[in-house]
N, C-alpha and C. Protein backbone atom coordinates (compact mmCIF):
# COMPACT_ATOMS: atom_id res chain seq x y z
N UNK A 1 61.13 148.90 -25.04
CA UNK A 1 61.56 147.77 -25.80
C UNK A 1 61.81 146.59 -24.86
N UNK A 2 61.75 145.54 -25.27
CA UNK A 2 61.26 144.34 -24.61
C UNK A 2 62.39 143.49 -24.82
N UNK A 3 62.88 143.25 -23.61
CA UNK A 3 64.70 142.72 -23.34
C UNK A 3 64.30 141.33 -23.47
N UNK A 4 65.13 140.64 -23.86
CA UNK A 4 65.37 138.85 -24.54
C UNK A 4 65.67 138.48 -22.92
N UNK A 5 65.29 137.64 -22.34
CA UNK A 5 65.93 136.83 -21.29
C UNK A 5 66.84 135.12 -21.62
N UNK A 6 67.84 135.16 -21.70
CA UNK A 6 67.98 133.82 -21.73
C UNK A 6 67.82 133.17 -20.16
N UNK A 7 67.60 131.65 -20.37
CA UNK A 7 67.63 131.00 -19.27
C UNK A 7 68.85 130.14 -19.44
N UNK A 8 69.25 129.92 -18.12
CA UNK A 8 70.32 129.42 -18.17
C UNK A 8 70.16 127.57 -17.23
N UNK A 9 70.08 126.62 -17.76
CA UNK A 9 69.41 125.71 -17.11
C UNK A 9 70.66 124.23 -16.43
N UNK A 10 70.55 123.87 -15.47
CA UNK A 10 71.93 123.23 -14.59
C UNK A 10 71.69 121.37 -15.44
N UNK A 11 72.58 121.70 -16.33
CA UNK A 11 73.26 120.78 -17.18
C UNK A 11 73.26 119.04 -16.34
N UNK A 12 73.30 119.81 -15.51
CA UNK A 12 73.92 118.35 -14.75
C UNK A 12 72.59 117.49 -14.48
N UNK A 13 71.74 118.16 -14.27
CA UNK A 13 70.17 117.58 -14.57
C UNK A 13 69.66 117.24 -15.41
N UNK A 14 70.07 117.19 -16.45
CA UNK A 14 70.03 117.02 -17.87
C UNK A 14 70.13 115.58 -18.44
N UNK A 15 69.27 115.47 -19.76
CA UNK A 15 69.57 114.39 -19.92
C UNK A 15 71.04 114.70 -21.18
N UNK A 16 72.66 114.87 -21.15
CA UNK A 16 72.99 115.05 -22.08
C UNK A 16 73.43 114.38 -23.08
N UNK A 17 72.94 113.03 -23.66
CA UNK A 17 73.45 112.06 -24.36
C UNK A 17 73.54 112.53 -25.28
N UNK A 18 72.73 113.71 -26.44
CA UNK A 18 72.20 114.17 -27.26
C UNK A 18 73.59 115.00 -27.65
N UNK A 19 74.18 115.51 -26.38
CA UNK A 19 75.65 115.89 -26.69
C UNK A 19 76.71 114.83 -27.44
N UNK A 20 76.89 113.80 -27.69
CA UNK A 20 77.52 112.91 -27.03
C UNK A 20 77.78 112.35 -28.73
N UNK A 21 78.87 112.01 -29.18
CA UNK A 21 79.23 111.64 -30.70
C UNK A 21 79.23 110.50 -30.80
N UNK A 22 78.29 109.96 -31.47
CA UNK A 22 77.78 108.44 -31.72
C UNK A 22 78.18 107.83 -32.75
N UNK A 23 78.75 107.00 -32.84
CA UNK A 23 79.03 106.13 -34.18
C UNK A 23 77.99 106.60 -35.52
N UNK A 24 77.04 106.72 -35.37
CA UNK A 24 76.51 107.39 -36.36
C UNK A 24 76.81 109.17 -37.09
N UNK A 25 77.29 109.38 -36.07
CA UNK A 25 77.99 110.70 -36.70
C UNK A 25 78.76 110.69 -37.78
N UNK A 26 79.69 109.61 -37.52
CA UNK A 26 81.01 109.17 -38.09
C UNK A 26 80.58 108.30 -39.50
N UNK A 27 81.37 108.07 -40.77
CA UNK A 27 80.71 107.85 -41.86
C UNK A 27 81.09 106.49 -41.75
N UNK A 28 80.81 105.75 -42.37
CA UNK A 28 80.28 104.54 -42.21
C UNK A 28 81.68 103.96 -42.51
N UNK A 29 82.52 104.11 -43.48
CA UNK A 29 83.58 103.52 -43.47
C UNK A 29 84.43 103.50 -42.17
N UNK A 30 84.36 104.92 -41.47
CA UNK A 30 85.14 104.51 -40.10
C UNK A 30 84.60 102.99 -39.14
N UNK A 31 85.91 102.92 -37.91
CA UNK A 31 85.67 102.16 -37.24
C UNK A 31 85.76 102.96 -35.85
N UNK A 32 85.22 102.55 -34.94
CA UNK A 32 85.42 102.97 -33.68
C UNK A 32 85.80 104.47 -33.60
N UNK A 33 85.14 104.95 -34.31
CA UNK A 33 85.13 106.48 -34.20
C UNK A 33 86.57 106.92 -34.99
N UNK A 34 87.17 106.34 -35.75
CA UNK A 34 88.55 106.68 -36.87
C UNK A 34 88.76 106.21 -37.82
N UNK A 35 88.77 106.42 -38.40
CA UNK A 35 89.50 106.34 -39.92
C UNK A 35 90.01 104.95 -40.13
N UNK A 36 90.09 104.14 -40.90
CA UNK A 36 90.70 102.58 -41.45
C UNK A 36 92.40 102.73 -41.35
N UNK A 37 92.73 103.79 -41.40
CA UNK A 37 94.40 104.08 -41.34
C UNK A 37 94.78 104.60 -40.60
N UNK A 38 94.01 105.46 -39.74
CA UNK A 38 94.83 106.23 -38.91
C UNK A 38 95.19 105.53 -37.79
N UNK A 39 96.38 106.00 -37.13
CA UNK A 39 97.64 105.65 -36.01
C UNK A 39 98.31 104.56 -36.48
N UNK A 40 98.43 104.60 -38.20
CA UNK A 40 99.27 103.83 -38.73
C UNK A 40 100.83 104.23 -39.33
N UNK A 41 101.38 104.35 -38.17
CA UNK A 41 102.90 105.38 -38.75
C UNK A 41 103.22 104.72 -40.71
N UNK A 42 103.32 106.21 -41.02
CA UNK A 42 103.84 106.55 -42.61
C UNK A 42 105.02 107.59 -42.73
N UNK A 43 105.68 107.25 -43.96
CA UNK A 43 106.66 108.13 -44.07
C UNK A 43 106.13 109.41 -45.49
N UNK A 44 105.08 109.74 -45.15
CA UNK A 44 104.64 110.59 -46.22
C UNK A 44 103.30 111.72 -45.57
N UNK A 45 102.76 112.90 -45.75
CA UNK A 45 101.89 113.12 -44.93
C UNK A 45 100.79 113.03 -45.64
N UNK A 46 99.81 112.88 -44.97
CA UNK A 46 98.19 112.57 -45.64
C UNK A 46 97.39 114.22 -45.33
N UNK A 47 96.30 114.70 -45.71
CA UNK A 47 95.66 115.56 -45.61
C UNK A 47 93.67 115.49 -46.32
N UNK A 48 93.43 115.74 -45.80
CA UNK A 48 92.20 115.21 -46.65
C UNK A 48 90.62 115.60 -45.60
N UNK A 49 89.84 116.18 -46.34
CA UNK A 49 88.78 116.79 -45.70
C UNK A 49 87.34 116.10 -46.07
N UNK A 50 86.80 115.40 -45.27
CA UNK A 50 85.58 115.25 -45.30
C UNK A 50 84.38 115.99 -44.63
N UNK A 51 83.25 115.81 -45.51
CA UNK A 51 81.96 116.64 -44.99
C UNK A 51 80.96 115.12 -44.75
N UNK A 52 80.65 114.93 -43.74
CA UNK A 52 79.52 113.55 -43.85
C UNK A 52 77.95 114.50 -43.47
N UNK A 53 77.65 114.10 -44.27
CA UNK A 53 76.51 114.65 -44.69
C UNK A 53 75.63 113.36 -43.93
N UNK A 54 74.26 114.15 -42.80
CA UNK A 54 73.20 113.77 -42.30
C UNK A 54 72.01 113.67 -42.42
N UNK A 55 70.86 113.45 -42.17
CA UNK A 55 69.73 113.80 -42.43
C UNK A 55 69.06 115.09 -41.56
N UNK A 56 69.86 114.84 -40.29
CA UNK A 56 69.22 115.84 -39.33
C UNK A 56 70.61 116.90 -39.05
N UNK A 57 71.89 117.01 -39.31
CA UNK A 57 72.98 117.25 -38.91
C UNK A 57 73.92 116.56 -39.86
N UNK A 58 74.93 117.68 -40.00
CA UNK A 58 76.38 117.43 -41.26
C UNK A 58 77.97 117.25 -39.94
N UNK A 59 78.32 117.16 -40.39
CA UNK A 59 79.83 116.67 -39.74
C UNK A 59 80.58 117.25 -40.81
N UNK A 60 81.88 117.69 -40.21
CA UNK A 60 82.95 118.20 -40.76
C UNK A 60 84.55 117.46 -40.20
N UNK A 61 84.98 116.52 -41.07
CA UNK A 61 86.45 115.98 -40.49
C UNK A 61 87.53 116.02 -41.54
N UNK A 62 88.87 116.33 -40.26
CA UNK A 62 90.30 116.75 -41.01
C UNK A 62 90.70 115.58 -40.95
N UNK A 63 91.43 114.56 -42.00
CA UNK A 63 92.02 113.49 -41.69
C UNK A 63 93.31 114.38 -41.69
N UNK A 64 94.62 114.72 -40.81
CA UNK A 64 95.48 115.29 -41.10
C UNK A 64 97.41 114.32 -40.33
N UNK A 65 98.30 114.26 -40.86
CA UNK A 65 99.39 113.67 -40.36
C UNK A 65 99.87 114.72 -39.35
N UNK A 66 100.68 114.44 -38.40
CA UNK A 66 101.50 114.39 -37.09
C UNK A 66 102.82 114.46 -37.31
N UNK A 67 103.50 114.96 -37.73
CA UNK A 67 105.24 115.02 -38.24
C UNK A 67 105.24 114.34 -36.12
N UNK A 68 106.00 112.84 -36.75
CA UNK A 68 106.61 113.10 -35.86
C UNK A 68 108.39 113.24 -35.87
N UNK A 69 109.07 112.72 -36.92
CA UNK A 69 110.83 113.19 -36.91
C UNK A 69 111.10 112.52 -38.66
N UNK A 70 111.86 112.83 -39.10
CA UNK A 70 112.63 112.41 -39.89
C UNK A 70 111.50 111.39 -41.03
N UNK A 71 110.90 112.57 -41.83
CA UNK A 71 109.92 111.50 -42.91
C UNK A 71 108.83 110.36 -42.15
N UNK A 72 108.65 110.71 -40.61
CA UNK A 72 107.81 109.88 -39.73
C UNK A 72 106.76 110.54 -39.91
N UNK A 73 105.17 110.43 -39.91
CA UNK A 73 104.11 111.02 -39.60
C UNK A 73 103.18 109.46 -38.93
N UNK A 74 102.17 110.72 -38.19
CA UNK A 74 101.14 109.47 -37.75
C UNK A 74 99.61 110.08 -38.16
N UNK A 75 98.70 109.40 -39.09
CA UNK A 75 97.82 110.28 -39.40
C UNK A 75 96.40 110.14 -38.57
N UNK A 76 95.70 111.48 -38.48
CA UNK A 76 94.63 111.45 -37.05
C UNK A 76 93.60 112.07 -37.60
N UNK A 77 92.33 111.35 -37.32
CA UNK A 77 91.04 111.91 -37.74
C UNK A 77 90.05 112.84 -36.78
N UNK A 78 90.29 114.13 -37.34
CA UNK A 78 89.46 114.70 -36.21
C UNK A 78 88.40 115.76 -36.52
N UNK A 79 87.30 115.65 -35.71
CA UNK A 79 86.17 116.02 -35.81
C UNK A 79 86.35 118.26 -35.64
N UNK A 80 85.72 118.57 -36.35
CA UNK A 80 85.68 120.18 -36.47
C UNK A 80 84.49 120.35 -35.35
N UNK A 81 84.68 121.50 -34.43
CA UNK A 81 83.86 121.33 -33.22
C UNK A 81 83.96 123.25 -33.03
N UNK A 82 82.83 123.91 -33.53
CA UNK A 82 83.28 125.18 -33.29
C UNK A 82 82.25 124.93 -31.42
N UNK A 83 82.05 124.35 -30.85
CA UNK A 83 81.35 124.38 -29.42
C UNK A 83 82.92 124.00 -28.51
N UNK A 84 83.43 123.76 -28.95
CA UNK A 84 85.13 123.53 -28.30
C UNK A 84 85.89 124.73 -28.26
N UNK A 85 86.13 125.06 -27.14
CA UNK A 85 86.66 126.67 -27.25
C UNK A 85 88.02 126.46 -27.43
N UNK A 86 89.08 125.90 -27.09
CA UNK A 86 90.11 125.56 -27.04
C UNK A 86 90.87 125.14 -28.42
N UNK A 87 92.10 124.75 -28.93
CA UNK A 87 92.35 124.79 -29.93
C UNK A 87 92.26 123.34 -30.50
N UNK A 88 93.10 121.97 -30.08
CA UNK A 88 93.26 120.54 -30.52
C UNK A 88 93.03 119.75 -29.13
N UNK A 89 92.02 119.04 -29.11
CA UNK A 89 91.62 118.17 -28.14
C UNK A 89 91.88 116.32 -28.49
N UNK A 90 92.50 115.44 -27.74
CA UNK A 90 93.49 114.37 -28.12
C UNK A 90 92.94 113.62 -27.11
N UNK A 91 92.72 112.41 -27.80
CA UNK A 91 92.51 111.55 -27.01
C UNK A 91 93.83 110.45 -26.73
N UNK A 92 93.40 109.58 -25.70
CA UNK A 92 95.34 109.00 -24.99
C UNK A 92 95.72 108.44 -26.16
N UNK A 93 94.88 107.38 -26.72
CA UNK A 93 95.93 106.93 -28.21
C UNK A 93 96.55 108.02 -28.80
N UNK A 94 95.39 109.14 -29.33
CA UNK A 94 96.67 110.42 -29.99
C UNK A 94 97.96 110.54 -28.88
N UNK A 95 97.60 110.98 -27.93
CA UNK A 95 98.32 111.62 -27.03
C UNK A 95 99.77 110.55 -26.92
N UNK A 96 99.56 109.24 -26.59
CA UNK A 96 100.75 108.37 -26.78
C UNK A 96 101.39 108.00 -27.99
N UNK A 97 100.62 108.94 -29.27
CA UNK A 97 101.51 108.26 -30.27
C UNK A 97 102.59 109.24 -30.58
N UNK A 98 101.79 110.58 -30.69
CA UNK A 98 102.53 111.99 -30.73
C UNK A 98 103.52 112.78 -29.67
N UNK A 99 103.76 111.76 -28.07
CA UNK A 99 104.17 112.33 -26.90
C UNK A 99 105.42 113.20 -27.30
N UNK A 100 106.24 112.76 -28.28
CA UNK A 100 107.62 113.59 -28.59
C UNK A 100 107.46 114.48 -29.12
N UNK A 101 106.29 115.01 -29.73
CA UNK A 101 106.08 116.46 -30.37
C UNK A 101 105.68 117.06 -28.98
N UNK A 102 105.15 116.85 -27.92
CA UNK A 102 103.75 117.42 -27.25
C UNK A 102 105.17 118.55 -26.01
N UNK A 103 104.99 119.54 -25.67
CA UNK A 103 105.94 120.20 -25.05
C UNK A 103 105.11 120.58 -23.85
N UNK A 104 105.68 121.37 -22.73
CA UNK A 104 104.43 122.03 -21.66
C UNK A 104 105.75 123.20 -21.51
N UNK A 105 104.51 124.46 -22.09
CA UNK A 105 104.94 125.79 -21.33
C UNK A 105 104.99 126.28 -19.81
N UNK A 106 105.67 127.42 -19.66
CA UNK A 106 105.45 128.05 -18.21
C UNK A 106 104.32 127.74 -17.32
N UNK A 107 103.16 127.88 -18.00
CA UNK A 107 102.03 127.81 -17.14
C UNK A 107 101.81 126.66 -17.27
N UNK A 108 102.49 125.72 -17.62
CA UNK A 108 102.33 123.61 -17.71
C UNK A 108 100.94 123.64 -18.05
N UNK A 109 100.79 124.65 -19.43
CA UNK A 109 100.28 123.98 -20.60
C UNK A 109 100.78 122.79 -21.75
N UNK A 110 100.55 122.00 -21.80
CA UNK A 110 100.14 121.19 -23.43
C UNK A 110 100.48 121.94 -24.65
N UNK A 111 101.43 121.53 -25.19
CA UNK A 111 101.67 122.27 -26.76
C UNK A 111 102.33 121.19 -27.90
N UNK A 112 101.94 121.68 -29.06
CA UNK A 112 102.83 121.13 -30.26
C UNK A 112 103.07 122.50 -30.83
N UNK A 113 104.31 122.63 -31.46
CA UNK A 113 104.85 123.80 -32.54
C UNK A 113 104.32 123.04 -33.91
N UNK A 114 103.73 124.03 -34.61
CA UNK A 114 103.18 124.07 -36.08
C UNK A 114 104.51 124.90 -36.62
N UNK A 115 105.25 123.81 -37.16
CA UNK A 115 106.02 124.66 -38.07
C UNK A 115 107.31 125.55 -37.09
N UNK A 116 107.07 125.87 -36.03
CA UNK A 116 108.01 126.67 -35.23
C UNK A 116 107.12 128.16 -34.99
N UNK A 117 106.21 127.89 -35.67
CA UNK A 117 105.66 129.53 -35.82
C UNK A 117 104.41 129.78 -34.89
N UNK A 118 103.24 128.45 -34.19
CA UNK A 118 102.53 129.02 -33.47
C UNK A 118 102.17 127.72 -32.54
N UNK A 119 102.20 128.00 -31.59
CA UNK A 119 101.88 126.79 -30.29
C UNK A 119 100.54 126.53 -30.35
N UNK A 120 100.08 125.13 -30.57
CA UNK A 120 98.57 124.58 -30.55
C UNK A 120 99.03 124.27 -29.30
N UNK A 121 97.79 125.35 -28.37
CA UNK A 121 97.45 123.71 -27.55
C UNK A 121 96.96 122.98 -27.66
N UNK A 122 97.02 121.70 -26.61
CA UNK A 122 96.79 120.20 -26.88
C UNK A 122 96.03 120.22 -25.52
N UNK A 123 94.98 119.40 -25.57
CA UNK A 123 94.43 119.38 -24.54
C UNK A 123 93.00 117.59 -24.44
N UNK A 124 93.42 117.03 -23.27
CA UNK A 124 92.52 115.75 -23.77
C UNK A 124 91.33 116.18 -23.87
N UNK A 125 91.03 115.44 -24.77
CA UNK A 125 89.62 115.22 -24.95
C UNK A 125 88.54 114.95 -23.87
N UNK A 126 87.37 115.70 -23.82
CA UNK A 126 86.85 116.02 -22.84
C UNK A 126 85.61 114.83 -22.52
N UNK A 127 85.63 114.10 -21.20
CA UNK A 127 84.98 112.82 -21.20
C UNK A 127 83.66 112.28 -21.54
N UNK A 128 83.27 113.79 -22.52
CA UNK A 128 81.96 112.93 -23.30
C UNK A 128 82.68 112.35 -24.59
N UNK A 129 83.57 112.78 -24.94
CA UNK A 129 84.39 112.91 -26.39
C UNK A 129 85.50 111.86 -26.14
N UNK A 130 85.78 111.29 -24.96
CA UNK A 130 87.25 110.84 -24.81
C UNK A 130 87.35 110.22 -25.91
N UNK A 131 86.68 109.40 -27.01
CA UNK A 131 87.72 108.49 -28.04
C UNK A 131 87.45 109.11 -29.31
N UNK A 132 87.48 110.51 -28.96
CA UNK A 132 87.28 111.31 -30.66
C UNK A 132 88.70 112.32 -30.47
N UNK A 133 89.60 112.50 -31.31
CA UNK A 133 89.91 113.86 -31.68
C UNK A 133 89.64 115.13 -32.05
N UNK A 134 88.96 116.75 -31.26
CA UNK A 134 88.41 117.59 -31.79
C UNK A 134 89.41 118.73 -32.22
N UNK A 135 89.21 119.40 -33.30
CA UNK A 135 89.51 120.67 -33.65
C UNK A 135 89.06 121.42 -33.08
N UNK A 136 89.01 122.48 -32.45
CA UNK A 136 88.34 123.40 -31.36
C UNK A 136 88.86 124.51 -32.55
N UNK A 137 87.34 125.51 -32.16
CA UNK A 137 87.27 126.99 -32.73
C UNK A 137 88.39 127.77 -32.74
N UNK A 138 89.15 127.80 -31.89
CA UNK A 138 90.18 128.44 -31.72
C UNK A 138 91.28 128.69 -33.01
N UNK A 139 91.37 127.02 -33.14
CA UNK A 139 91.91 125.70 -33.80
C UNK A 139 91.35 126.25 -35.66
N UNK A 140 90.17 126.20 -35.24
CA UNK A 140 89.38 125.94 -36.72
C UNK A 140 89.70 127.51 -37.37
N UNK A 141 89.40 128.67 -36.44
CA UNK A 141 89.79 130.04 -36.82
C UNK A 141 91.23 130.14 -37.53
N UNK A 142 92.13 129.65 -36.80
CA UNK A 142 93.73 129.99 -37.08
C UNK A 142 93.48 128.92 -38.47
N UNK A 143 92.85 128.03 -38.82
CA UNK A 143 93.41 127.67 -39.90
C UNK A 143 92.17 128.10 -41.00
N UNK A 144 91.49 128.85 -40.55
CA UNK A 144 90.75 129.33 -41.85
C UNK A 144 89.67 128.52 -42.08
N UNK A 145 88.58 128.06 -41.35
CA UNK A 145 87.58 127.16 -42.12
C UNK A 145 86.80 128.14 -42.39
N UNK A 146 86.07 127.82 -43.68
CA UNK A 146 84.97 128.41 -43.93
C UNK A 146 84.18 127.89 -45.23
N UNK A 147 83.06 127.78 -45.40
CA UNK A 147 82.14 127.17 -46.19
C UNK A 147 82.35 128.06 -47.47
N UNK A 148 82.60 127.04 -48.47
CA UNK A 148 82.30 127.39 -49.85
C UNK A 148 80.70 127.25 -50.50
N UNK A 149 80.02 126.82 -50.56
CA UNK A 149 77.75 126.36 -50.69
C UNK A 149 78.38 125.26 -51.08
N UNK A 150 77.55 124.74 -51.43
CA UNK A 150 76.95 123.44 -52.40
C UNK A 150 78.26 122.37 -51.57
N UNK A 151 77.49 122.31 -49.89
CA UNK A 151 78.44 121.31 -49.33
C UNK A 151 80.00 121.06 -49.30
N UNK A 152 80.43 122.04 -49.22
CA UNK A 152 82.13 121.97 -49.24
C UNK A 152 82.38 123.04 -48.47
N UNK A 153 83.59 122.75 -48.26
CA UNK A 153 84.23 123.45 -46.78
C UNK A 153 85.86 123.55 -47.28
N UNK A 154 86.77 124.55 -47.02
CA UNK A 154 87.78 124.65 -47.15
C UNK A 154 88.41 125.52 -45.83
N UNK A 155 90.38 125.54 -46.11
CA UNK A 155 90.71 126.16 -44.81
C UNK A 155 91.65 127.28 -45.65
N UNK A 156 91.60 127.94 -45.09
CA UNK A 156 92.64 129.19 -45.69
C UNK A 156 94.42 128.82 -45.49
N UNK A 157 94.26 128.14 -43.75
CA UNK A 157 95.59 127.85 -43.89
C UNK A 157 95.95 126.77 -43.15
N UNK A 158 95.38 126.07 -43.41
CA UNK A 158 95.55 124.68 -42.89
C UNK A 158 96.85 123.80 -43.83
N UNK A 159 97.72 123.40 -43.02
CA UNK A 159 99.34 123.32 -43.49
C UNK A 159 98.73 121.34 -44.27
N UNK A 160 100.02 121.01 -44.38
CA UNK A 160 100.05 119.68 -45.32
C UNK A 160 100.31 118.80 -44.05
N UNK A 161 100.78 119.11 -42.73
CA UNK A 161 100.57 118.47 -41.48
C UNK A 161 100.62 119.49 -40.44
N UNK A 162 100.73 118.54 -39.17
CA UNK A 162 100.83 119.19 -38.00
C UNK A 162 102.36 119.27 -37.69
C-alpha cells in the first residue's frame, strides 16, 4: 500500500498575502476591519453572529461585549479562525480597552475569567492579523460552534458576554 507523503514547504519563501485578512473579507458595512460600534463603551451587553457570505470563501464573526465592571461593557468584533490554535487573539486597541479584565498566571500567561469558571487566554494578535480580533479553535471548541446547513452557524455555549 502506497504511503501519502506530505511536503512540507519553508513559508518564509512564500508569497503569503493570500493568508492575510483583507478588507474584503469583512462585510461591507464594517470599517477598518470592525464593526460601526464597536470600542464604544455601553452599559448593556451586545451579542450577535454573523456569517458573510463570499464568492470564493464565507467568514464567520462574533460581535460579542467585554464586561468590563459595574453595567460597563465594551463590544468587539471578532473573526472565527479554526487555523488559530490558541483560544482569543486581541489586538492593542482590544487589549487597551479591556486591560482591567486581562490577568497573567504563573507561567505570565494572558488571561480573562469567563464568568469565574474558565481562563481564556488572551494573546495579541499575530502580525499578519494585528488589526483583527480572532477566536482561535481552542476558543471556538469551548464555546460550541457548529454549523446548522442552509448557512447558519450557532454556539452551544457561547455566554451573553465575555
Amino acid at each position: 500500500m502506497k504511503k501519502n507523503k506530505f511536503i512540507v514547504k519553508n513559508m518564509i519563501d512564500e508569497d503569503i498575502s493570500y493568508m492575510m485578512l483583507h478588507e474584503l473579507d469583512f462585510p461591507s458595512t464594517f470599517t477598518k476591519k470592525s464593526h460601526k460600534d464597536d470600542y464604544k463603551i455601553i452599559n448593556y451587553p451586545i451579542k450577535e453572529l454573523i456569517y458573510h457570505r463570499k464568492n470564493f470563501h464565507n467568514r464567520i464573526f462574533v460581535r460579542i461585549s467585554i464586561f468590563l465592571r459595574n453595567d460597563v461593557f465594551v463590544p468587539v468584533t471578532f473573526i472565527c479562525d479554526t487555523g488559530a490554535p490558541m483560544f482569543l487573539y486581541i489586538t492593542e486597541l482590544t487589549r487597551s480597552l479591556i486591560s482591567e479584565r486581562i490577568e497573567v498566571d504563573e507561567s505570565e500567561n494572558d488571561f480573562i475569567n469567563i464568568f469565574g469558571e474558565k481562563k481564556m487566554m488572551v494573546n495579541s494578535s499575530p502580525p499578519l492579523h494585528s488589526d483583527t480580533n480572532v477566536i482561535g479553535l481552542r476558543a471556538l471548541s469551548y464555546f460550541g460552534l457548529h454549523l446548522t446547513g442552509n448557512d447558519n452557524f450557532e454556539f452551544d455555549n457561547l455566554p451573553e458576554w465575555f
